[in-house]
Protein backbone atom coordinates (compact mmCIF):
# COMPACT_ATOMS: atom_id res chain seq x y z
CA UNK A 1 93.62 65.25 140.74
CA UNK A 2 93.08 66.01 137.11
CA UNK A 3 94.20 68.90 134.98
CA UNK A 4 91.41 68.28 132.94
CA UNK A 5 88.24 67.73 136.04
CA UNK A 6 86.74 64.53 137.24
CA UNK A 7 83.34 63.24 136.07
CA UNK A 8 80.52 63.01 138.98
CA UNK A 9 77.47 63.76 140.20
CA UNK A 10 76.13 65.83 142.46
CA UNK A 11 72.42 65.57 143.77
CA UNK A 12 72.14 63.02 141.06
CA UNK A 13 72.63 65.87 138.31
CA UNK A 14 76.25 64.97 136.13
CA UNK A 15 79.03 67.46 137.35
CA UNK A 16 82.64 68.21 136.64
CA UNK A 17 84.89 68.42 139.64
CA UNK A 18 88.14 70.47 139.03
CA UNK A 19 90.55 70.25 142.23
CA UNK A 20 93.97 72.97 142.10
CA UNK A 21 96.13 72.85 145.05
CA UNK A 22 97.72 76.82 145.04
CA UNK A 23 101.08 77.51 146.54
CA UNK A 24 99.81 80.48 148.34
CA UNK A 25 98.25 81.69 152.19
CA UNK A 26 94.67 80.60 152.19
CA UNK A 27 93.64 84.33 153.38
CA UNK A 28 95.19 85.77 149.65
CA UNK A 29 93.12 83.09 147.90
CA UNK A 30 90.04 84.05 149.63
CA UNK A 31 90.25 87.42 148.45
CA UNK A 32 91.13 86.53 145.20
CA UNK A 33 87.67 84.61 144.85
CA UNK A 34 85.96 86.97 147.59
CA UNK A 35 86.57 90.10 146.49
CA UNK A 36 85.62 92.09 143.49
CA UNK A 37 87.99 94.10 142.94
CA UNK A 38 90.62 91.01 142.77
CA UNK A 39 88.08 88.98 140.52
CA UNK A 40 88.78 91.54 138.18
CA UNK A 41 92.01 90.16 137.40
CA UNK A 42 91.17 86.42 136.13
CA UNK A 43 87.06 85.60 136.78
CA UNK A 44 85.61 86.17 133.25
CA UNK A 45 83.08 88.70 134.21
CA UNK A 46 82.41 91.74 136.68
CA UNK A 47 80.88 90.32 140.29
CA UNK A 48 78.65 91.93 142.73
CA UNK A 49 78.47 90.18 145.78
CA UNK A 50 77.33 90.20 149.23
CA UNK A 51 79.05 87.57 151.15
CA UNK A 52 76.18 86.40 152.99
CA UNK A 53 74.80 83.01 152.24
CA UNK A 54 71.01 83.57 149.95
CA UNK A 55 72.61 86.91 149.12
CA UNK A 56 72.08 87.70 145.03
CA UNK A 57 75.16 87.90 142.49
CA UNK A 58 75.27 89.34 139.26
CA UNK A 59 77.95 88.39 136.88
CA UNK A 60 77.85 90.94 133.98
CA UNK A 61 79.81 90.26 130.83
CA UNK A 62 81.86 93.04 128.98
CA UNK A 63 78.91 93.10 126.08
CA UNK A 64 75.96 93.57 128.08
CA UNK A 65 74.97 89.98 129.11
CA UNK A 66 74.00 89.42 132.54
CA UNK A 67 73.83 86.02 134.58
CA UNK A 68 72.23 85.99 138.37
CA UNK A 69 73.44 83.82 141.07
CA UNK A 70 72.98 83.46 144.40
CA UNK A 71 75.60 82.94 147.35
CA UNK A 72 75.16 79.54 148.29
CA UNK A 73 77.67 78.07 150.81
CA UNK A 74 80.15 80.40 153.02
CA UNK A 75 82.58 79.78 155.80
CA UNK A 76 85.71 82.05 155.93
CA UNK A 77 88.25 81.61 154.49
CA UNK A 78 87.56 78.12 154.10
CA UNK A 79 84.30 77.72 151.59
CA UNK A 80 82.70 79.48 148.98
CA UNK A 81 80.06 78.08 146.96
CA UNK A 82 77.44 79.80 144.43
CA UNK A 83 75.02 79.30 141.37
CA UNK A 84 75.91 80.76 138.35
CA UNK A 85 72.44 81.07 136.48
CA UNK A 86 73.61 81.07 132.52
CA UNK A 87 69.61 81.67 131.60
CA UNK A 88 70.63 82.23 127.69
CA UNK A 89 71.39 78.54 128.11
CA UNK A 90 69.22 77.08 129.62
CA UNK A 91 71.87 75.95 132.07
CA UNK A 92 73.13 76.61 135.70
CA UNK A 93 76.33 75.74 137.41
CA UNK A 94 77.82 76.04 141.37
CA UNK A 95 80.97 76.48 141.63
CA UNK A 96 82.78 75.55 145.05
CA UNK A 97 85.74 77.10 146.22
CA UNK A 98 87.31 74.81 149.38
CA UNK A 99 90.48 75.40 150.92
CA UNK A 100 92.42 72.90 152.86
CA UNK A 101 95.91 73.30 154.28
């Protein structure tokens, strides 16, 4: 485990894989990352979600920007995974949430 993420690849696209291990219950950590309203409070942007796997997100930024996403991977409380769609650059990312413990 690296503070600073692990260089991979994933489907053969380069990739960055960040690993934390949390000393909390893995039901408070889902919610942190699950629920909006909790989100608030570190992820860098609003979230709407629908946690059902295809489901849309939107991630809207304080200034007006808006990125789309879609709900990916979900298995309570265990797995969360998404695409963040950052269109102004030409980039996407999918973050993975898995807990273990």
């Amino acid at each position: 485990m690296s503070e600073h993420g692990t260089y991979t690849t994933d489907d053969g696209r380069p990739a960055v894989r960040f690993e934390r291990r949390l000393g909390h219950p893995v039901d408070a950590v889902w919610r942190t990352v699950t629920d909006p309203a909790e989100l608030r409070h570190w992820f860098p942007t609003s979230v709407e979600l629908e946690l059902r796997v295809g489901a849309p997100m939107r991630f809207a930024h304080g200034d007006g920007e808006v990125f789309e996403g879609e709900l990916r991977e979900l298995d309570p409380p265990r797995r969360l995974a998404f695409l963040w769609a950052a269109t102004c650059c030409g980039s996407s990312s999918s973050p993975t949430a898995t807990a273990r413990g």
